[in-house]
PDB file of N, CA and C in Angstrom:
ATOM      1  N   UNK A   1     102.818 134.392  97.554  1.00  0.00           N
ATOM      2  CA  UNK A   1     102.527 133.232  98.356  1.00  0.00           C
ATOM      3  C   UNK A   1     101.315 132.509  97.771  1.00  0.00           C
ATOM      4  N   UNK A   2     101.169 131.189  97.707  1.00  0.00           N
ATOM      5  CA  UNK A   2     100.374 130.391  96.816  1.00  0.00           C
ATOM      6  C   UNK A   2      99.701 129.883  98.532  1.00  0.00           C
ATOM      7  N   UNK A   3      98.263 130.228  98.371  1.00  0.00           N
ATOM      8  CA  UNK A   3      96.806 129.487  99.383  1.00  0.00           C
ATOM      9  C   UNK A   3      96.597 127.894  98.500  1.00  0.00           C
ATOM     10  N   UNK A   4      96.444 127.073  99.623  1.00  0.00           N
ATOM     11  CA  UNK A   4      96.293 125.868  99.636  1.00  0.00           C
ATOM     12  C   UNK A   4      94.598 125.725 100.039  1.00  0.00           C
ATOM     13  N   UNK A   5      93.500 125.875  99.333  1.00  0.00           N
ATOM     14  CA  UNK A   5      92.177 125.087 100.120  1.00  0.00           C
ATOM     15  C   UNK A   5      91.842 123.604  99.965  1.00  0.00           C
ATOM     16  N   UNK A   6      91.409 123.110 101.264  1.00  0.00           N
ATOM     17  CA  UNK A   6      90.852 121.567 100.851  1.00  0.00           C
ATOM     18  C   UNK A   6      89.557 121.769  99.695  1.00  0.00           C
ATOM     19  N   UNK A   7      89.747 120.163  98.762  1.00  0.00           N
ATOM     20  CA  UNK A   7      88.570 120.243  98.106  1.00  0.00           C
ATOM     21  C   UNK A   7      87.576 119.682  98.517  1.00  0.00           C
ATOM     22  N   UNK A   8      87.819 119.551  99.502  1.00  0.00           N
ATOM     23  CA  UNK A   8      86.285 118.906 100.227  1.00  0.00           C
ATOM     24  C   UNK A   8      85.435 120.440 100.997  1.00  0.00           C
ATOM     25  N   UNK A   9      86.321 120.535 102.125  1.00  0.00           N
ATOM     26  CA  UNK A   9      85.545 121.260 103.062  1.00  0.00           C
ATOM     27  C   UNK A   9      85.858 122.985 102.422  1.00  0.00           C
ATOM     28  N   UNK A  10      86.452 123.261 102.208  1.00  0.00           N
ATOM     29  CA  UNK A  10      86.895 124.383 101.649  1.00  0.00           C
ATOM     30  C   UNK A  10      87.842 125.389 102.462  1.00  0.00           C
ATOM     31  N   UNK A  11      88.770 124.829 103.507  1.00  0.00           N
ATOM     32  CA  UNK A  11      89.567 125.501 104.568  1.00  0.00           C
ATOM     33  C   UNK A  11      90.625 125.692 103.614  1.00  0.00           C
ATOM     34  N   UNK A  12      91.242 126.596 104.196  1.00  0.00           N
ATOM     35  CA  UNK A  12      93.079 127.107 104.044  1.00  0.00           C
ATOM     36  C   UNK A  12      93.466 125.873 104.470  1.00  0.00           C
ATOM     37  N   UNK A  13      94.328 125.313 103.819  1.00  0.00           N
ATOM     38  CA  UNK A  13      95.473 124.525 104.554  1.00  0.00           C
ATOM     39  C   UNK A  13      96.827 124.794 104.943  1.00  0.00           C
ATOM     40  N   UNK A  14      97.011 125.051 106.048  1.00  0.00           N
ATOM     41  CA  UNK A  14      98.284 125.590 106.446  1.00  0.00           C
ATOM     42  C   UNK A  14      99.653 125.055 106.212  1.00  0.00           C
ATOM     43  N   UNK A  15      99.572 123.701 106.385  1.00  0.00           N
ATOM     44  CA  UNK A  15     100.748 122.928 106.723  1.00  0.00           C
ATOM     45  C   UNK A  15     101.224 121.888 105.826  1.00  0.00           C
ATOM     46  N   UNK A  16     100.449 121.045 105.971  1.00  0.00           N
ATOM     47  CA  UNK A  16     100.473 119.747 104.798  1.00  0.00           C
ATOM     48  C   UNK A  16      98.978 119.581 103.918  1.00  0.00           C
ATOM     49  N   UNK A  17      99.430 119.266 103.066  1.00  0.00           N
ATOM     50  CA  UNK A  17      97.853 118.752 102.465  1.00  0.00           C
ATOM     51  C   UNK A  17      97.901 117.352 101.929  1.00  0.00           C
ATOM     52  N   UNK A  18      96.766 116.804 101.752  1.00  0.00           N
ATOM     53  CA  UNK A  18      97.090 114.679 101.298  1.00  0.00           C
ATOM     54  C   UNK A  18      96.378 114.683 100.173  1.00  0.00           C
ATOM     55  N   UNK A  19      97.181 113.833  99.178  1.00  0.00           N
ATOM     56  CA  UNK A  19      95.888 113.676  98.264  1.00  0.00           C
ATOM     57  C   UNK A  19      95.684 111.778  98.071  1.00  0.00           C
ATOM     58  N   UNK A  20      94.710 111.496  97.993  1.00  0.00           N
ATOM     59  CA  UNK A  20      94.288 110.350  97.522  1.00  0.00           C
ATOM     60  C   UNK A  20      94.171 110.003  95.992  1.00  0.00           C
ATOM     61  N   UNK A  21      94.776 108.673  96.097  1.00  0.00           N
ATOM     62  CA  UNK A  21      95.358 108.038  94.793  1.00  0.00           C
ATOM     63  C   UNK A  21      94.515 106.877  94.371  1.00  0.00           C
ATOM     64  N   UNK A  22      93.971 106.713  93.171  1.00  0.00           N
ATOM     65  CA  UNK A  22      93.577 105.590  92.715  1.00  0.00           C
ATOM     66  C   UNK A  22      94.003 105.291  91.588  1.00  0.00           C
ATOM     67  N   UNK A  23      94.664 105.939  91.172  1.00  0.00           N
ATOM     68  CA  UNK A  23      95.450 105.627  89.877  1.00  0.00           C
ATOM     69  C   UNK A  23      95.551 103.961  89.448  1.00  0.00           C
ATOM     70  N   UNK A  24      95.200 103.873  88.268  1.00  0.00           N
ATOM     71  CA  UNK A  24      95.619 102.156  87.578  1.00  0.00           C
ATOM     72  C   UNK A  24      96.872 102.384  86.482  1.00  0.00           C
ATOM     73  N   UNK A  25      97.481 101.474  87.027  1.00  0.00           N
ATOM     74  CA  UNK A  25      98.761 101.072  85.761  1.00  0.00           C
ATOM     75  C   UNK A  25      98.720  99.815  85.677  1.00  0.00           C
ATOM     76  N   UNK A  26      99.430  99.735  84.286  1.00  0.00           N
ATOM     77  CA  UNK A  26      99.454  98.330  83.655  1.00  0.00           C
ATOM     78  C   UNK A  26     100.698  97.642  84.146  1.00  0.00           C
ATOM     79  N   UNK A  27     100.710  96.713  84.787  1.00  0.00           N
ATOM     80  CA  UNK A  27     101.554  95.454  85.310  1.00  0.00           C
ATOM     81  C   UNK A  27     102.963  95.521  83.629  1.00  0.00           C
ATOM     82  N   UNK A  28     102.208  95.114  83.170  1.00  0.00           N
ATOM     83  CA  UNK A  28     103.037  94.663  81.724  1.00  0.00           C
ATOM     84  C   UNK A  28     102.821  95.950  80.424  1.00  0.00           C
ATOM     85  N   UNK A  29     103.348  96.756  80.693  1.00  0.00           N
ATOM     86  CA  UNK A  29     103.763  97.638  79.450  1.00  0.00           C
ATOM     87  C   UNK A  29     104.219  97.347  78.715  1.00  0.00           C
ATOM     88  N   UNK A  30     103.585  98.194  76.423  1.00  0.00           N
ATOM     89  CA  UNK A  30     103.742  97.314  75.676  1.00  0.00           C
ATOM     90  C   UNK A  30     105.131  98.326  74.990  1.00  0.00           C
ATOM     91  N   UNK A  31     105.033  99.183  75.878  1.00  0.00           N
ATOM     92  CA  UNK A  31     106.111 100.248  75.668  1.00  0.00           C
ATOM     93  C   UNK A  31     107.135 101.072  76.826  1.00  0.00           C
ATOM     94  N   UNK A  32     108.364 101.478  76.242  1.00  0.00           N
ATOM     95  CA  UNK A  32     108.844 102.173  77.622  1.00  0.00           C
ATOM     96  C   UNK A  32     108.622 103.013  77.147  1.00  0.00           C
ATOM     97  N   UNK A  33     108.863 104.734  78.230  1.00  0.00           N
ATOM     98  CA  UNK A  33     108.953 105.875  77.288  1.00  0.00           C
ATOM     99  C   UNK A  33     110.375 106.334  77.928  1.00  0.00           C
ATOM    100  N   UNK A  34     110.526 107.186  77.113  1.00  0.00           N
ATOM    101  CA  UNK A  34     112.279 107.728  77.013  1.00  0.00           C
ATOM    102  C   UNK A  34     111.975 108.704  76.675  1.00  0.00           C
ATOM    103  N   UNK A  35     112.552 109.411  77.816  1.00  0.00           N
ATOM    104  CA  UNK A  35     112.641 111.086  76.666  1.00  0.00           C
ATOM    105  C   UNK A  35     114.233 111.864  77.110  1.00  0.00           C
ATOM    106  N   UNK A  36     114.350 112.567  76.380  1.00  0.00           N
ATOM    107  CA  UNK A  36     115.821 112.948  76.286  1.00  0.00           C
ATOM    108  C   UNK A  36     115.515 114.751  76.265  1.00  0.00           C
ATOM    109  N   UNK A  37     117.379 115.624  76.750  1.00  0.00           N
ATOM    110  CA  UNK A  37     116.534 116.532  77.018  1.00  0.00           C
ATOM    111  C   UNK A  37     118.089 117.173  76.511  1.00  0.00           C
ATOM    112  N   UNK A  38     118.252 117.824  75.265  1.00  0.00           N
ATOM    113  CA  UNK A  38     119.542 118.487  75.447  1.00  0.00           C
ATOM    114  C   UNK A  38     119.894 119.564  75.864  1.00  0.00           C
ATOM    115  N   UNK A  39     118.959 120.332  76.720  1.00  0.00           N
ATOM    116  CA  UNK A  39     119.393 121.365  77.711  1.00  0.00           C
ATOM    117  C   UNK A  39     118.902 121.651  78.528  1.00  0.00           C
ATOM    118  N   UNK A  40     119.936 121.780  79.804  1.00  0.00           N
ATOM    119  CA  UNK A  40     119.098 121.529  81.637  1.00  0.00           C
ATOM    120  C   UNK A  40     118.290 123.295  81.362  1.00  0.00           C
ATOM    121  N   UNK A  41     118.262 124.317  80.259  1.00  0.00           N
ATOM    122  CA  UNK A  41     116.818 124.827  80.486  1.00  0.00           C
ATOM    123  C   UNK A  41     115.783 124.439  80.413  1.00  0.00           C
ATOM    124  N   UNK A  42     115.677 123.945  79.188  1.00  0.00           N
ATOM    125  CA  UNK A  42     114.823 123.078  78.555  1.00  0.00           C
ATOM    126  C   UNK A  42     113.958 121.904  79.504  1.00  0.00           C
ATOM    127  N   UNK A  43     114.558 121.233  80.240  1.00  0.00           N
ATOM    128  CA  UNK A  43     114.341 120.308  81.559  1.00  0.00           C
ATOM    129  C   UNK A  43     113.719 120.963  82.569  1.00  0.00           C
ATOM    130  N   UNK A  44     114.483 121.953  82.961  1.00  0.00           N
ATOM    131  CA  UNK A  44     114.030 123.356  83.833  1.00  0.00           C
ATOM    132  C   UNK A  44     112.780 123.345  83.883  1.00  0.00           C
ATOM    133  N   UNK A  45     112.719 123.420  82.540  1.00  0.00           N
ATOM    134  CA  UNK A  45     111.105 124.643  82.569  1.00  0.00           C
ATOM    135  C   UNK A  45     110.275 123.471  82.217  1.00  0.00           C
ATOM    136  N   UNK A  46     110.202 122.481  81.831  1.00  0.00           N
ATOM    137  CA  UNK A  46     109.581 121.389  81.122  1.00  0.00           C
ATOM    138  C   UNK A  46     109.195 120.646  82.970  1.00  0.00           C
ATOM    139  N   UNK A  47     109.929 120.849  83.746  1.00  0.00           N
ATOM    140  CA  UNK A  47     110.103 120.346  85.343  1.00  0.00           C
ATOM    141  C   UNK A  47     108.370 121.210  85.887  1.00  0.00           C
ATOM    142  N   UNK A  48     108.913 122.118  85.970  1.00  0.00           N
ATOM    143  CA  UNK A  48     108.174 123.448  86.483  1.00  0.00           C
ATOM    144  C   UNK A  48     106.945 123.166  85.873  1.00  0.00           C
ATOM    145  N   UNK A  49     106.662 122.950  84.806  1.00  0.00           N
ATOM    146  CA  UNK A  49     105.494 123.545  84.269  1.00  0.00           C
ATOM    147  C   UNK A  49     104.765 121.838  84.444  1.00  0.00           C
ATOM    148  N   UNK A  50     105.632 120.970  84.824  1.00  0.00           N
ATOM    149  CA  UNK A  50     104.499 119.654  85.080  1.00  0.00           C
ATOM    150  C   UNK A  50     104.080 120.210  86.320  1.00  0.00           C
ATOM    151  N   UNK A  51     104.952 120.553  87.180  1.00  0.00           N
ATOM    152  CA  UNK A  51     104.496 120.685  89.047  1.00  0.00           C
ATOM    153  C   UNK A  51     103.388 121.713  89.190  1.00  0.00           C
ATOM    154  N   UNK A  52     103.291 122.857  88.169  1.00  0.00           N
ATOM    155  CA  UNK A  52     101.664 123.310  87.879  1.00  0.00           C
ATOM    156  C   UNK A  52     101.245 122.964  87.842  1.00  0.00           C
ATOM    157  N   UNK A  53     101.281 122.017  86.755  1.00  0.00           N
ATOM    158  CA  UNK A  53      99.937 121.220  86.080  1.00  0.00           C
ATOM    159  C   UNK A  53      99.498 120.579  87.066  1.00  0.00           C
ATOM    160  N   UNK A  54     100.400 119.562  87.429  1.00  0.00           N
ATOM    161  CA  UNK A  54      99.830 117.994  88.547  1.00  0.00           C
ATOM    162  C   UNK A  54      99.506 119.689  90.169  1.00  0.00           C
ATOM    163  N   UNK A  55      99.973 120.550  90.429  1.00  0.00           N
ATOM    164  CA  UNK A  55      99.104 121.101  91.827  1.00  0.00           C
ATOM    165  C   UNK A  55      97.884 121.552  90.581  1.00  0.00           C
ATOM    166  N   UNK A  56      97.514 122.040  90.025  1.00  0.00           N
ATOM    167  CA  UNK A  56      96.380 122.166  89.483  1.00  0.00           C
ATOM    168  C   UNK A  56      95.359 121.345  89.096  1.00  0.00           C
ATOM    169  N   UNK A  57      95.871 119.769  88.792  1.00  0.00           N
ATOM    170  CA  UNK A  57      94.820 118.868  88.859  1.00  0.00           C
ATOM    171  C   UNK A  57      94.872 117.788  89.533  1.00  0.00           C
ATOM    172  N   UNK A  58      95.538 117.975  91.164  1.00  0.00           N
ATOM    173  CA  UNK A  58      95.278 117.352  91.932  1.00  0.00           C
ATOM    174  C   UNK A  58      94.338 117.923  93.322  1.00  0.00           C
ATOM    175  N   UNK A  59      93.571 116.653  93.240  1.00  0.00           N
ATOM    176  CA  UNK A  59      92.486 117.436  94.713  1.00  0.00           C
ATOM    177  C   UNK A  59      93.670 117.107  96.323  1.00  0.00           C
ATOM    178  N   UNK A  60      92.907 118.057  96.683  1.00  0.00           N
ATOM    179  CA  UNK A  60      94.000 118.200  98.057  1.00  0.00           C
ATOM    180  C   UNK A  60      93.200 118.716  98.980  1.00  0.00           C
ATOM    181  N   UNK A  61      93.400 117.710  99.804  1.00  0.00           N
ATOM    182  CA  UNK A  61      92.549 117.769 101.492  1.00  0.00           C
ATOM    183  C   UNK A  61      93.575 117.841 102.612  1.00  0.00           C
ATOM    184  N   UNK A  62      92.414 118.731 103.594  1.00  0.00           N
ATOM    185  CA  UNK A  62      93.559 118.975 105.395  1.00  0.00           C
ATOM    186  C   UNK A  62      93.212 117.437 105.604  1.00  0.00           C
ATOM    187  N   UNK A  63      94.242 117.561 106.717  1.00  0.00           N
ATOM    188  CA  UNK A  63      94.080 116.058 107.340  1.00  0.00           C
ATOM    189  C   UNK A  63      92.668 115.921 107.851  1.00  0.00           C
ATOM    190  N   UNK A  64      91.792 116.563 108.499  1.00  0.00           N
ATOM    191  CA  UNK A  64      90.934 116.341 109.140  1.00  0.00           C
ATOM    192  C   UNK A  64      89.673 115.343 107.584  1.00  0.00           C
ATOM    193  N   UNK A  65      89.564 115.977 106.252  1.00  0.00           N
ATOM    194  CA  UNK A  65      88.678 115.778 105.792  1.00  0.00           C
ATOM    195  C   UNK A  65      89.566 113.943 104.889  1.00  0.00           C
ATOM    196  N   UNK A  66      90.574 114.331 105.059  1.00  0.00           N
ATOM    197  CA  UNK A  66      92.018 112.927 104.320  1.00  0.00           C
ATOM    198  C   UNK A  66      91.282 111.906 105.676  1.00  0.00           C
ATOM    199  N   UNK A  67      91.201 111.849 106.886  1.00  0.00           N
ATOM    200  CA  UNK A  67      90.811 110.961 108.041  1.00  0.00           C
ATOM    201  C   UNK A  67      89.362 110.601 107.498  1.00  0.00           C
ATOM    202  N   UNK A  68      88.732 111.409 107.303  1.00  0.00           N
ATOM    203  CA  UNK A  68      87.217 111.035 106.672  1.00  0.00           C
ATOM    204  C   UNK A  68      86.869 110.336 105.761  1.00  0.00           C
ATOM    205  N   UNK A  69      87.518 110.681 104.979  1.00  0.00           N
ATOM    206  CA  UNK A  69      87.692 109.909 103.894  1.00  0.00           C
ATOM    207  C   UNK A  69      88.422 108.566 103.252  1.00  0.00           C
ATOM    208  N   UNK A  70      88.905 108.271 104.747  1.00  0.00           N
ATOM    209  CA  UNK A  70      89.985 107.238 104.958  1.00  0.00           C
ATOM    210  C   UNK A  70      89.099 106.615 105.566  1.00  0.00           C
ATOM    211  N   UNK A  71      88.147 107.028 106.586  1.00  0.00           N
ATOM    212  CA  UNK A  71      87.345 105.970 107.274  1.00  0.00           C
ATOM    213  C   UNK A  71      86.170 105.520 106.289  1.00  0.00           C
ATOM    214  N   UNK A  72      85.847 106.315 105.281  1.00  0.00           N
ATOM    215  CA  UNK A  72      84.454 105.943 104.391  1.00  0.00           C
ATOM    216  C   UNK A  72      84.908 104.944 103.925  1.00  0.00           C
ATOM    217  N   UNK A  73      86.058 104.998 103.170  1.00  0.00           N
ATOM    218  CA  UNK A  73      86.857 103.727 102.554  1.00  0.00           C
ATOM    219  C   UNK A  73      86.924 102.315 103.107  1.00  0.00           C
ATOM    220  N   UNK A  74      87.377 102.604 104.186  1.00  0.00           N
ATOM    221  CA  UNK A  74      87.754 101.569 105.196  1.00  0.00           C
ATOM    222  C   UNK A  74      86.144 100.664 105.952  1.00  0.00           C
ATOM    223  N   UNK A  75      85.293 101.349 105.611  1.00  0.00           N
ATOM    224  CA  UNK A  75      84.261 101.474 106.018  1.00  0.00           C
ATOM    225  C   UNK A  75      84.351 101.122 107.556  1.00  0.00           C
ATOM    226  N   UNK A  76      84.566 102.006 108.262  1.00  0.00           N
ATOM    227  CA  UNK A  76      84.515 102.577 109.187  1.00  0.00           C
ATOM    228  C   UNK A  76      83.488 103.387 110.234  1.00  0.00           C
TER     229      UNK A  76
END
Protein backbone atom coordinates (compact mmCIF):
# COMPACT_ATOMS: atom_id res chain seq x y z
CA UNK A 1 0.00 0.00 0.00
CA UNK A 2 1.53 3.38 -1.14
CA UNK A 3 1.01 6.54 2.00
CA UNK A 4 0.03 9.72 0.46
CA UNK A 5 1.51 12.90 2.81
CA UNK A 6 0.58 16.55 2.09
CA UNK A 7 3.59 18.69 1.17
CA UNK A 8 2.66 21.36 3.04
CA UNK A 9 1.41 20.27 6.41
CA UNK A 10 2.76 16.84 6.50
CA UNK A 11 -0.65 14.64 7.17
CA UNK A 12 -1.55 11.18 5.63
CA UNK A 13 -3.93 11.80 3.05
CA UNK A 14 -6.59 9.45 3.02
CA UNK A 15 -8.83 10.06 0.22
CA UNK A 16 -8.04 12.52 -2.47
CA UNK A 17 -5.10 14.65 -2.77
CA UNK A 18 -4.93 18.19 -5.22
CA UNK A 19 -2.15 19.39 -6.78
CA UNK A 20 -1.68 22.89 -8.07
CA UNK A 21 -0.68 23.76 -11.56
CA UNK A 22 1.22 26.55 -13.02
CA UNK A 23 2.57 25.08 -15.77
CA UNK A 24 3.36 27.45 -19.10
CA UNK A 25 2.92 26.19 -22.64
CA UNK A 26 3.49 27.69 -25.78
CA UNK A 27 0.25 28.84 -27.68
CA UNK A 28 2.18 28.17 -31.08
CA UNK A 29 4.51 25.15 -31.19
CA UNK A 30 7.48 25.02 -33.53
CA UNK A 31 7.12 21.27 -33.35
CA UNK A 32 4.70 18.30 -32.83
CA UNK A 33 5.97 15.29 -31.05
CA UNK A 34 5.03 11.78 -32.20
CA UNK A 35 6.09 8.88 -30.78
CA UNK A 36 5.31 5.44 -31.90
CA UNK A 37 5.38 2.27 -29.94
CA UNK A 38 5.69 -1.27 -31.59
CA UNK A 39 4.75 -3.19 -28.61
CA UNK A 40 1.76 -2.72 -26.09
CA UNK A 41 4.80 -4.04 -23.55
CA UNK A 42 6.89 -1.66 -24.42
CA UNK A 43 3.90 1.13 -23.92
CA UNK A 44 3.09 -0.83 -20.75
CA UNK A 45 5.97 -0.19 -19.00
CA UNK A 46 6.99 3.14 -20.69
CA UNK A 47 3.00 4.09 -19.16
CA UNK A 48 3.95 2.96 -15.63
CA UNK A 49 7.14 4.28 -15.22
CA UNK A 50 5.87 8.03 -16.29
CA UNK A 51 2.95 7.65 -13.44
CA UNK A 52 6.10 7.19 -10.96
CA UNK A 53 7.84 9.70 -12.09
CA UNK A 54 4.96 12.56 -12.38
CA UNK A 55 3.56 10.91 -8.35
CA UNK A 56 7.16 11.49 -7.46
CA UNK A 57 7.52 14.96 -8.69
CA UNK A 58 4.35 16.20 -8.03
CA UNK A 59 3.55 18.14 -4.70
CA UNK A 60 0.28 16.97 -3.27
CA UNK A 61 -1.89 18.56 -0.65
CA UNK A 62 -5.22 17.41 1.64
CA UNK A 63 -7.90 19.59 0.84
CA UNK A 64 -7.68 21.48 3.94
CA UNK A 65 -3.98 22.95 3.07
CA UNK A 66 -5.30 22.99 -1.37
CA UNK A 67 -8.27 25.66 0.42
CA UNK A 68 -5.30 27.65 1.85
CA UNK A 69 -3.61 27.95 -0.65
CA UNK A 70 -6.41 28.76 -2.90
CA UNK A 71 -7.31 31.61 -0.66
CA UNK A 72 -3.50 33.09 -0.59
CA UNK A 73 -3.87 33.17 -4.32
CA UNK A 74 -7.09 34.59 -4.53
CA UNK A 75 -6.01 36.89 -1.99
CA UNK A 76 -8.39 36.21 0.28
Amino acid sequence: MVCIYCDRCGEEIKNKYYTIHTNEYDINPSYASTVGYSHVDAASYSAREDILKTLNNTKMYCKDCKDKIEAFINNK
